[in-house]
N, C-alpha and C. Protein backbone atom coordinates (compact mmCIF):
# COMPACT_ATOMS: atom_id res chain seq x y z
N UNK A 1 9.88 8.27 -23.07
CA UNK A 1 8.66 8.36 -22.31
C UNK A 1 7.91 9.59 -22.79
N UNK A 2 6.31 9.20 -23.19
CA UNK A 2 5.95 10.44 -23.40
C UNK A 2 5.09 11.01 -22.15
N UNK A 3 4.90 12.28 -22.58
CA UNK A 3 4.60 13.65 -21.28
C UNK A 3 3.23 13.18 -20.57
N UNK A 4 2.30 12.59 -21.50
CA UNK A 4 1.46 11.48 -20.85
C UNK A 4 1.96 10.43 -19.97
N UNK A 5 2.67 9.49 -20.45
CA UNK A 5 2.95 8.49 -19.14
C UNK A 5 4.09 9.50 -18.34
N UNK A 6 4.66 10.48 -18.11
CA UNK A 6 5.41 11.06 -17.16
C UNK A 6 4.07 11.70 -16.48
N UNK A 7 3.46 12.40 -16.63
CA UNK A 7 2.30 12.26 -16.30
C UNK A 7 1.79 11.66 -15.06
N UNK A 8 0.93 10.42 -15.94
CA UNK A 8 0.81 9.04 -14.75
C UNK A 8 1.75 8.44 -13.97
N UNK A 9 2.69 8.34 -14.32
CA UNK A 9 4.39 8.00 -13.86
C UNK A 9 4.05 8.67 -12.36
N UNK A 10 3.97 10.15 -12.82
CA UNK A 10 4.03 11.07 -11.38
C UNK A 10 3.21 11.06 -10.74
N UNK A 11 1.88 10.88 -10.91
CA UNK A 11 0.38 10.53 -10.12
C UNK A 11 0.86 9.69 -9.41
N UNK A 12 1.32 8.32 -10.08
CA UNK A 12 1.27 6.98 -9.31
C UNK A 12 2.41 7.23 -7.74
N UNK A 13 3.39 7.78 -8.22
CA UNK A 13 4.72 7.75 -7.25
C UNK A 13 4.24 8.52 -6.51
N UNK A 14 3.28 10.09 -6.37
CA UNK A 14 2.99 10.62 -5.77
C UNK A 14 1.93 9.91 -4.32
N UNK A 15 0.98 9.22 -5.31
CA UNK A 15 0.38 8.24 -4.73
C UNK A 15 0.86 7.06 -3.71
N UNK A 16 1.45 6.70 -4.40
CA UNK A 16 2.95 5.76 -3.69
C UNK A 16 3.61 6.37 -2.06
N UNK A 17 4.04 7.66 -2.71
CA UNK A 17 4.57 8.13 -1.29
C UNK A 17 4.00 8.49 -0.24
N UNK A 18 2.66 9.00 -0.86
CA UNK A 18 1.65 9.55 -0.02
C UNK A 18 0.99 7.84 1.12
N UNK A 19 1.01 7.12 0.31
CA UNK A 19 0.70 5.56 0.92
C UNK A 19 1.60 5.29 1.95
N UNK A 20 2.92 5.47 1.61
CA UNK A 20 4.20 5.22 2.46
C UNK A 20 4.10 5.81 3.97
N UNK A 21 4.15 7.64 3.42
CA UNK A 21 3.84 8.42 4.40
C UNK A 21 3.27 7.67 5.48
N UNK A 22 2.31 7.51 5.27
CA UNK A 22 0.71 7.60 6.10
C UNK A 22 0.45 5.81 6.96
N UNK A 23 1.73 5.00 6.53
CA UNK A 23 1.58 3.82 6.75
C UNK A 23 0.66 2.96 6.57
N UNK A 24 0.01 3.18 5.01
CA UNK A 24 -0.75 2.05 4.61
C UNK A 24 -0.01 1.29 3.71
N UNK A 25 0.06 0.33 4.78
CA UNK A 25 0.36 -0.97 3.95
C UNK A 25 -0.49 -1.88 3.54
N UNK A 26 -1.37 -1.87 3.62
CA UNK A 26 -2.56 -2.60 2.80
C UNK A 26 -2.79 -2.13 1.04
N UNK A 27 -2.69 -0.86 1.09
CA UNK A 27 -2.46 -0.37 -0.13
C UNK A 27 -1.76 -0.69 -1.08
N UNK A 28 -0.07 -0.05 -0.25
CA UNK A 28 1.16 -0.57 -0.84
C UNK A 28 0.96 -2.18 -1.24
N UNK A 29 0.52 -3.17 -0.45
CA UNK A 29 0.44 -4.37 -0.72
C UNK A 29 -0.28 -4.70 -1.84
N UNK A 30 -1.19 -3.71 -2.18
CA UNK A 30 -2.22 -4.59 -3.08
C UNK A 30 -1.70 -4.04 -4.86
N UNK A 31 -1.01 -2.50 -4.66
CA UNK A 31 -0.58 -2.46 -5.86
C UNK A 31 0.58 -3.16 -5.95
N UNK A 32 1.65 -3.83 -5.39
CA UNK A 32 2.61 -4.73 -5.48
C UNK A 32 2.30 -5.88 -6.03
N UNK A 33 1.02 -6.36 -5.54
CA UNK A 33 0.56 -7.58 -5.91
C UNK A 33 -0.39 -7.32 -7.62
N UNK A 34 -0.73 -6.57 -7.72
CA UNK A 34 -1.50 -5.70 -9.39
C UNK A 34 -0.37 -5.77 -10.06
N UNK A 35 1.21 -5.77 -9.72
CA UNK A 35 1.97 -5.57 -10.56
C UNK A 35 3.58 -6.30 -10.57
N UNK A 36 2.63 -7.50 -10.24
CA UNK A 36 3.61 -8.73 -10.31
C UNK A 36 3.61 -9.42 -11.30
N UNK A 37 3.22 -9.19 -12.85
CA UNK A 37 3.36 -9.72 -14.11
C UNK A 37 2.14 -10.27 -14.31
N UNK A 38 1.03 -10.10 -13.58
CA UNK A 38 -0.14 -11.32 -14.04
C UNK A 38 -0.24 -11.20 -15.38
N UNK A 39 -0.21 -10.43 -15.80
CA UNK A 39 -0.89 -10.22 -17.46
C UNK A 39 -0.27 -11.24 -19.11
N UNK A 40 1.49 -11.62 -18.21
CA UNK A 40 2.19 -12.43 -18.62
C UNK A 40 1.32 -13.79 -18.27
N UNK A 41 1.22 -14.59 -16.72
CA UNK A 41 0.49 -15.29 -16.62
C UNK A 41 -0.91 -15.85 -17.39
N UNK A 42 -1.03 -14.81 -17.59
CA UNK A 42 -2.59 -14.75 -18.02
C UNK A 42 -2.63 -15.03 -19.48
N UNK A 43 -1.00 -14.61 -19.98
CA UNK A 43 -1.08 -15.04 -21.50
C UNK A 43 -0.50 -16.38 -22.13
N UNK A 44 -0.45 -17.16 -21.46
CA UNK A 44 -0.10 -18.07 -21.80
C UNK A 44 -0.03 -18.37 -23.20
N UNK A 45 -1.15 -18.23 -23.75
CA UNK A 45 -1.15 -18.54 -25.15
C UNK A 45 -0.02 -17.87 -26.25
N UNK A 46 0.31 -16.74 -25.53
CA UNK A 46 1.41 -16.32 -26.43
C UNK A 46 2.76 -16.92 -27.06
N UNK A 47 3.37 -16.90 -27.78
CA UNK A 47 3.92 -17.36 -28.06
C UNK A 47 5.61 -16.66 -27.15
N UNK A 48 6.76 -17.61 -26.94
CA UNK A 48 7.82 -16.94 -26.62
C UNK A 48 8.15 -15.83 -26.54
N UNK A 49 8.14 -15.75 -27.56
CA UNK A 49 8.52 -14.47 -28.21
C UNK A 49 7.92 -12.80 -27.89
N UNK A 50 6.71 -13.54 -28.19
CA UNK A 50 5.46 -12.20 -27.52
C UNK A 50 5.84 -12.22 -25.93
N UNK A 51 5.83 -13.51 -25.37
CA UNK A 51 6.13 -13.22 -23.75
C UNK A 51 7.73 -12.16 -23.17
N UNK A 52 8.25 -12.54 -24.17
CA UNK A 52 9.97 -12.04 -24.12
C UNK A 52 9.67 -10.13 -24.01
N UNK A 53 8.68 -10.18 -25.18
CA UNK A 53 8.64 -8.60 -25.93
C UNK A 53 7.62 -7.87 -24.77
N UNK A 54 6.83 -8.30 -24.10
CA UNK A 54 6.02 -7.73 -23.27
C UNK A 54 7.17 -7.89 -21.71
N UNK A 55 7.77 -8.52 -21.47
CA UNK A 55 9.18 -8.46 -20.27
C UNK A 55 10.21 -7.18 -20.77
N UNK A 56 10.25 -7.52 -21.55
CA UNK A 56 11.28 -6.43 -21.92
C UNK A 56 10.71 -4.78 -21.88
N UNK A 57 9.82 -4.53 -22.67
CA UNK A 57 8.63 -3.35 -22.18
C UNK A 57 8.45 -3.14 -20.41
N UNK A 58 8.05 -4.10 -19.95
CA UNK A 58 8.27 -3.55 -18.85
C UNK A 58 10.04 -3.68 -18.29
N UNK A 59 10.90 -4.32 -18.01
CA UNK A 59 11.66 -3.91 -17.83
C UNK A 59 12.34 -2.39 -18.50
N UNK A 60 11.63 -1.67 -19.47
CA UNK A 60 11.89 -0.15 -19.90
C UNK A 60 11.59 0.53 -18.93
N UNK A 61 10.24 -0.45 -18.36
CA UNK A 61 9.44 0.89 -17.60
C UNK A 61 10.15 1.27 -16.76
N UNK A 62 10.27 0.20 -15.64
CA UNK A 62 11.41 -0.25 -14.58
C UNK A 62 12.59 0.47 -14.68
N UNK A 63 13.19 0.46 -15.71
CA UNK A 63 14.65 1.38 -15.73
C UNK A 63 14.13 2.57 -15.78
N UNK A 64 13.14 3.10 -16.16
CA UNK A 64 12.43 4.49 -16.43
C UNK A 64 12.51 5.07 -14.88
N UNK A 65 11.41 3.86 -14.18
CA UNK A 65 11.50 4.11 -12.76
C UNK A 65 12.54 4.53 -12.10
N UNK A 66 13.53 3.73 -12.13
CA UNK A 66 14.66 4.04 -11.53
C UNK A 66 15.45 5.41 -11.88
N UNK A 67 15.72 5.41 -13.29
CA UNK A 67 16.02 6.31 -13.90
C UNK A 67 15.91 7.86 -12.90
N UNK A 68 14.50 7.99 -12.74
CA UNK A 68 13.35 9.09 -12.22
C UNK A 68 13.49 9.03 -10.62
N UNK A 69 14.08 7.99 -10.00
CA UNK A 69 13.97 7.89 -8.38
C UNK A 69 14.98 9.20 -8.19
């Protein structure tokens, strides 16, 4: 991960908690829903392969996430 996305990494979670805090769930809801794979959806045209390689990227991120909890 570079010091840029740790960076944003930390904005977002900061953001995140601060949402939690404060009991907006409308918020929380809507970035959950921004980051439910549409972009996969959306690519249909790709081929397997490309769909596989863009899952796997994010599953990095994801372990990153966790990684960092």
């Amino acid at each position: 991960m570079t010091e840029e996305q740790r960076v944003t990494f930390s904005r977002r979670m900061t953001q995140i908690n601060d949402a939690y805090q404060h009991g907006d769930l409308t918020r929380l809801e809507l970035w959950a829903a921004t980051a439910q794979g549409g972009e996969i959806d959306a690519a249909t045209a790709l081929s397997l392969e490309e769909q596989i390689a863009l899952l796997t990227e994010r599953l990095a991120f994801f372990d990153t996430v966790i990684d960092n909890l």
